[in-house]
N, C-alpha and C. Protein backbone atom coordinates (compact mmCIF):
# COMPACT_ATOMS: atom_id res chain seq x y z
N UNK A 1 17.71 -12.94 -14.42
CA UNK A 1 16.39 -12.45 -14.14
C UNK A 1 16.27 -10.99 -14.53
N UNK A 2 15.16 -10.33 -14.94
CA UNK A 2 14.90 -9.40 -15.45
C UNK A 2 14.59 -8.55 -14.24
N UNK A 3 15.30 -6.84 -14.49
CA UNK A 3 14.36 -6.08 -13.38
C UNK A 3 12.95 -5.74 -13.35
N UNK A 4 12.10 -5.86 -12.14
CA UNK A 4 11.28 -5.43 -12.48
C UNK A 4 10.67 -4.23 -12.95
N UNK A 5 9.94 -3.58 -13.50
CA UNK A 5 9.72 -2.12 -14.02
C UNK A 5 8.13 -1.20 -13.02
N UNK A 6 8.20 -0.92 -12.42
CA UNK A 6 7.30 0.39 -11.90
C UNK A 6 7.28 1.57 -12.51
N UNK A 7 5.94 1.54 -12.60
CA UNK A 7 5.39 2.90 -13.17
C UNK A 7 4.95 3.80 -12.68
N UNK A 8 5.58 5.45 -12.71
CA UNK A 8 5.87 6.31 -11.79
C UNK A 8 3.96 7.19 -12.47
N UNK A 9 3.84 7.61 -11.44
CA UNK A 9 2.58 8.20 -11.46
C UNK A 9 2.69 9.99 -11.09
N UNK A 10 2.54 10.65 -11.99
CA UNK A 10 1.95 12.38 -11.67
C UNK A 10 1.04 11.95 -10.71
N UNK A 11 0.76 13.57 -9.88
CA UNK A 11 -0.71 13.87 -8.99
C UNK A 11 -1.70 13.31 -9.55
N UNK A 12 -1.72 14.34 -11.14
CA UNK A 12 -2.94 14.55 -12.39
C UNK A 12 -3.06 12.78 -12.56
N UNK A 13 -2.24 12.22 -12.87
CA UNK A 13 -2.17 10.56 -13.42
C UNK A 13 -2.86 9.68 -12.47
N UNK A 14 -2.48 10.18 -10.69
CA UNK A 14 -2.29 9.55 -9.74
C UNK A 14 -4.12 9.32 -9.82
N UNK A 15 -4.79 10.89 -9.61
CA UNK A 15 -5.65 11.12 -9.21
C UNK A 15 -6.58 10.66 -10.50
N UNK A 16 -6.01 10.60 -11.80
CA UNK A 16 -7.03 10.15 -12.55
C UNK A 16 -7.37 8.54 -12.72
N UNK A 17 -6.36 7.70 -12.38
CA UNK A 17 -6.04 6.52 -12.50
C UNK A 17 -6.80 5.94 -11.20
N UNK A 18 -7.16 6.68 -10.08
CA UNK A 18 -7.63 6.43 -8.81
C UNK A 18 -9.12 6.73 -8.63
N UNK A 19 -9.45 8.18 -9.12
CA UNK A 19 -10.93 8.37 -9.07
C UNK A 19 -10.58 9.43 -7.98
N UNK A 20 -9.81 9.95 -7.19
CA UNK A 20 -9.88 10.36 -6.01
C UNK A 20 -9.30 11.50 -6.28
N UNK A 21 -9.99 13.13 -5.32
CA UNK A 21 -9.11 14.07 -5.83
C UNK A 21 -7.80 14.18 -5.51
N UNK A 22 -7.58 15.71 -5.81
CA UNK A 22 -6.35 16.38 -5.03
C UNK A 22 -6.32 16.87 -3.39
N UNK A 23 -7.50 17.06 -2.68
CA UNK A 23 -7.15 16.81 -1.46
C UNK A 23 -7.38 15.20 -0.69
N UNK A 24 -7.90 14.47 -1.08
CA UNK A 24 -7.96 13.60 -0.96
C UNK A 24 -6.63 12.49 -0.82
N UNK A 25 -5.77 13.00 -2.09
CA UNK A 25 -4.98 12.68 -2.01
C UNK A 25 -3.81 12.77 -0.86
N UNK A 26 -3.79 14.31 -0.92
CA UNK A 26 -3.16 14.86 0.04
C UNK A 26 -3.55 14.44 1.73
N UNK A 27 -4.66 14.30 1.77
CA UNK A 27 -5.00 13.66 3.63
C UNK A 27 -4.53 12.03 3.98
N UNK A 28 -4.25 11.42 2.45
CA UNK A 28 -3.53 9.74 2.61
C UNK A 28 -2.40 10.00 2.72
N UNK A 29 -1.48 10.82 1.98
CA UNK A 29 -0.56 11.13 2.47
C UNK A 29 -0.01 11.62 3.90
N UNK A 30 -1.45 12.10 4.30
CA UNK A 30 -0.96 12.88 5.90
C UNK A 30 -0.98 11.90 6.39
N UNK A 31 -1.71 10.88 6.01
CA UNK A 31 -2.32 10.10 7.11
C UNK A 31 -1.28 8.59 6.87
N UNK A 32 -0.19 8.76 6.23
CA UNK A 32 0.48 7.70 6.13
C UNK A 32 0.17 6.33 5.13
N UNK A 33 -1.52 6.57 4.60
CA UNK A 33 -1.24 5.31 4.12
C UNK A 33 -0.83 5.16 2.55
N UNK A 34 -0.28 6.52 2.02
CA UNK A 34 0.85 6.27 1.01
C UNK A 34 1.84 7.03 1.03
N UNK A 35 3.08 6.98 0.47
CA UNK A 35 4.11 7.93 0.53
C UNK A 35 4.30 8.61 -0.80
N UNK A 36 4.72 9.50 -1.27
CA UNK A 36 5.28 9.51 -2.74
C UNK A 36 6.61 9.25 -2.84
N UNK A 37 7.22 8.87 -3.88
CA UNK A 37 8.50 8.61 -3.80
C UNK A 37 9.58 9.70 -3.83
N UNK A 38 10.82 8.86 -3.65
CA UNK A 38 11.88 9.43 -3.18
C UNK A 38 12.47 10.68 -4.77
N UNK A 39 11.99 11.25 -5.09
CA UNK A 39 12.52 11.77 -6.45
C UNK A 39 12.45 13.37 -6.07
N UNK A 40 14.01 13.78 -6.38
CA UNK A 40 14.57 15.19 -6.29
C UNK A 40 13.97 16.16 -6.65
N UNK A 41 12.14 16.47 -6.71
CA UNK A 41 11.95 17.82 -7.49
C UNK A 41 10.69 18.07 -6.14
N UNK A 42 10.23 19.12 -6.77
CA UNK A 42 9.27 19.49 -5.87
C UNK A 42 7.98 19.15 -5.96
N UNK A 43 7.44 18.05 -7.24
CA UNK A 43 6.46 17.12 -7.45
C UNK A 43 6.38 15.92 -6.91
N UNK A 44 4.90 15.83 -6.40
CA UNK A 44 5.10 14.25 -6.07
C UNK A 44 5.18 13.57 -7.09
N UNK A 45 5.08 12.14 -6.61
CA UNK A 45 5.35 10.97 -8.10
C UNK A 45 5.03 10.07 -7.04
N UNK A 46 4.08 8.96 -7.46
CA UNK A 46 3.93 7.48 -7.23
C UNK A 46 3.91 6.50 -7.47
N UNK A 47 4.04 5.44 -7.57
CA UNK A 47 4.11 4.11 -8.05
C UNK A 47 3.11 3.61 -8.29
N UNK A 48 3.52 2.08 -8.87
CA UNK A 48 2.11 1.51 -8.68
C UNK A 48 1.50 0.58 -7.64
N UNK A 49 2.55 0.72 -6.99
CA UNK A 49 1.76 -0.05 -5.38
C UNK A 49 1.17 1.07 -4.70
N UNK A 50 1.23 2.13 -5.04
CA UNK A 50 0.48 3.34 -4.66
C UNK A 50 -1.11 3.31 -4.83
N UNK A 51 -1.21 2.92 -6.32
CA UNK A 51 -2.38 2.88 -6.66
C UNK A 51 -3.35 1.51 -6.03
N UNK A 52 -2.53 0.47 -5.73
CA UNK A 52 -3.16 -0.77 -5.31
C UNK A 52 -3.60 -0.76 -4.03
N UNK A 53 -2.52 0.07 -3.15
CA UNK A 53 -2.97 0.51 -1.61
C UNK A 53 -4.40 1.78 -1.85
N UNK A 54 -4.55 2.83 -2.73
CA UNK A 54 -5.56 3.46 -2.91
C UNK A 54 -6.74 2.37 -3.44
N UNK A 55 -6.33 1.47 -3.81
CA UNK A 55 -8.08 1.42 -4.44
C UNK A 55 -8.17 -0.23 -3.65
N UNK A 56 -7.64 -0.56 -2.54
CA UNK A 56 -7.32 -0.77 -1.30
C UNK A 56 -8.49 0.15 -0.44
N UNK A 57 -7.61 1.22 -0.25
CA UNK A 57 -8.60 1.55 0.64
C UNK A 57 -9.96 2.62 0.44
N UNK A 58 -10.32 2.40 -0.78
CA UNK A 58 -11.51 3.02 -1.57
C UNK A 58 -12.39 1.85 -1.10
N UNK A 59 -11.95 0.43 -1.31
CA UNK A 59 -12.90 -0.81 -1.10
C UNK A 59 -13.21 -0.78 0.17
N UNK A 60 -12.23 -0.39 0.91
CA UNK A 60 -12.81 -0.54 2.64
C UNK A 60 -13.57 0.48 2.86
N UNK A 61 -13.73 2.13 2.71
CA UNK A 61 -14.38 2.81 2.59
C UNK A 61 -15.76 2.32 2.14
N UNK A 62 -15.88 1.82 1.06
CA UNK A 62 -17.08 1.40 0.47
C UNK A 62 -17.94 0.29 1.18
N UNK A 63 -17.41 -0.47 1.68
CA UNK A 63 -17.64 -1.64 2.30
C UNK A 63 -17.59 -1.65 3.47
N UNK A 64 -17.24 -1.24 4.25
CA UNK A 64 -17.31 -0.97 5.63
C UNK A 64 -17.70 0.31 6.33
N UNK A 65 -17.88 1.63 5.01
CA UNK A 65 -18.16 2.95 5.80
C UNK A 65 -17.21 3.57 6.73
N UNK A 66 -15.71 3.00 6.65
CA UNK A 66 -14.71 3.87 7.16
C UNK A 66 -14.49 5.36 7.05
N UNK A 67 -14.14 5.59 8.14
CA UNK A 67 -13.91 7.04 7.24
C UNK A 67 -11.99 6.88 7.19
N UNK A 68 -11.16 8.07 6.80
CA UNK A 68 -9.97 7.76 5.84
C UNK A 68 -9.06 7.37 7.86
N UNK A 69 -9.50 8.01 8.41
CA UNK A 69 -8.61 7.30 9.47
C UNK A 69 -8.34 6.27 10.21
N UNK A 70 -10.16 5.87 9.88
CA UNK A 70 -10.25 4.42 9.95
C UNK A 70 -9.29 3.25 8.73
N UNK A 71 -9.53 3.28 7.55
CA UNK A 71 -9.11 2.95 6.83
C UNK A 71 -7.22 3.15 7.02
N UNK A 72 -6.91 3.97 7.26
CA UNK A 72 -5.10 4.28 7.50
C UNK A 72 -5.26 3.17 8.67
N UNK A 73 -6.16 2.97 9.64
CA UNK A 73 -5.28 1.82 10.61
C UNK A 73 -5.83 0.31 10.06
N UNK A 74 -6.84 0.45 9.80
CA UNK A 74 -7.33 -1.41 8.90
C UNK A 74 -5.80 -1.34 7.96
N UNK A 75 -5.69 -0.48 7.03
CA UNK A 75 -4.44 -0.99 5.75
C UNK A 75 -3.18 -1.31 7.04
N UNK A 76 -2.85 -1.08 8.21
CA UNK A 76 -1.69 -1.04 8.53
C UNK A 76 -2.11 -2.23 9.29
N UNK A 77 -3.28 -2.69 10.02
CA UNK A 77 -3.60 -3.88 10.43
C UNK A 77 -3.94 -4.89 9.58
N UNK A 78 -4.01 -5.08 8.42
CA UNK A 78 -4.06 -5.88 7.51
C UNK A 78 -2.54 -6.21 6.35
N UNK A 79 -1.76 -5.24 6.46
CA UNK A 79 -0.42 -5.31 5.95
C UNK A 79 0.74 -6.10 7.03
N UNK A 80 0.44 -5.57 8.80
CA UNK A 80 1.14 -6.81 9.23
C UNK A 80 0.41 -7.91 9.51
N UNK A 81 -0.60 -8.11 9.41
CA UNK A 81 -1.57 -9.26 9.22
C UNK A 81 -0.82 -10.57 8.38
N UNK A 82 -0.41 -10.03 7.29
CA UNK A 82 0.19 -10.45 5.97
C UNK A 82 1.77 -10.77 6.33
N UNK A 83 2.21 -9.91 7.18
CA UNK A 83 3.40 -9.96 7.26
C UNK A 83 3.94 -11.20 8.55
N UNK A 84 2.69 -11.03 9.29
CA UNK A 84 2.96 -11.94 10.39
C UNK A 84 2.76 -13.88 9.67
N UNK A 85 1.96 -13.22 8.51
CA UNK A 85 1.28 -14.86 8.34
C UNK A 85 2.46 -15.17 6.77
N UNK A 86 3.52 -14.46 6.66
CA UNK A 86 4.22 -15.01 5.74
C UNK A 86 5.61 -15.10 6.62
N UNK A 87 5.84 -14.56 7.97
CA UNK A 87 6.74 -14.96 9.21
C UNK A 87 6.41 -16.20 9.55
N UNK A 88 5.50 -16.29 9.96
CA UNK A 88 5.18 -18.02 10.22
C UNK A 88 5.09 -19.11 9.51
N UNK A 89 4.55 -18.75 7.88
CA UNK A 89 4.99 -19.90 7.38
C UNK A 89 6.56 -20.12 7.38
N UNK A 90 7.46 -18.98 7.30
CA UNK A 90 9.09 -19.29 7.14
C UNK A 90 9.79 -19.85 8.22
N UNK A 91 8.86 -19.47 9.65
CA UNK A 91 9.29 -20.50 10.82
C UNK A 91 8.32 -21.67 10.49
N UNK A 92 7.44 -22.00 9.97
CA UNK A 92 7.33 -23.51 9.89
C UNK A 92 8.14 -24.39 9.04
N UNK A 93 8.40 -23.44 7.76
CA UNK A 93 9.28 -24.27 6.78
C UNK A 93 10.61 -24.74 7.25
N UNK A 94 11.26 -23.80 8.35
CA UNK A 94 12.34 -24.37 8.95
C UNK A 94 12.30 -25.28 10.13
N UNK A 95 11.02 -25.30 10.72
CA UNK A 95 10.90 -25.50 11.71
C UNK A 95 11.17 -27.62 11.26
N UNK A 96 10.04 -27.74 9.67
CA UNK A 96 10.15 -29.03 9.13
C UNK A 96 11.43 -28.97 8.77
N UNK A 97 11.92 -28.45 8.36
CA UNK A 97 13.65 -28.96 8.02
C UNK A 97 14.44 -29.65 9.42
N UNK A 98 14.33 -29.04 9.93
CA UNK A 98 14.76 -29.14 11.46
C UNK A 98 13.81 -30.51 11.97
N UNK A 99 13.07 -30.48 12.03
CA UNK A 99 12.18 -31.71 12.37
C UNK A 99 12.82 -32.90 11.55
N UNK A 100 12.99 -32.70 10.44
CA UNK A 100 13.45 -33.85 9.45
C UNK A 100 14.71 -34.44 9.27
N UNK A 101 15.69 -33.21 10.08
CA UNK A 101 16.50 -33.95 9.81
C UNK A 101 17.35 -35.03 10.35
């Protein structure tokens, strides 16, 4: 199997690829609902699940009139949302093994 490849994002890249400024940026970061990555310099850098969680929560903004702190707890209530409902299918899948056998 092949690794997968992520594409590391500048501020300038981050923010142009997003629509969103430079403080803007900076208050998602305060606010947890992205990190920049782990890389040794004194620039941030992001990924591209970075960008999918931003324009993530650009849609809820738009659509619901959140403001960004609202939005930091919907993305974290909707991420274990996801997480709880892919836990349960893996206890059901065992749960039928177990049933079956």
């Amino acid at each position: 199997m092949g690794q997968l490849t992520t594409t590391v994002f500048t501020v300038t890249e981050f923010c142009y690829h997003t629509g969103i400024s430079n403080d803007e940026l900076k208050e998602f970061v305060a606010l947890g609902v992205i990190e920049p990555l782990e890389i040794e310099t004194q620039e941030w850098f992001f990924d591209d699940n970075a960008i999918v969680v931003i324009h993530r929560a650009l849609k809820l903004h738009k659509e619901l009139a959140l403001d960004w702190h609202g939005i930091a707890i919907a993305l974290t209530l909707l991420d274990e949302n996801e997480q709880l409902k892919q836990e349960n299918k893996q206890l059901r899948q065992q749960l039928m093994r177990f049933i079956n056998e």
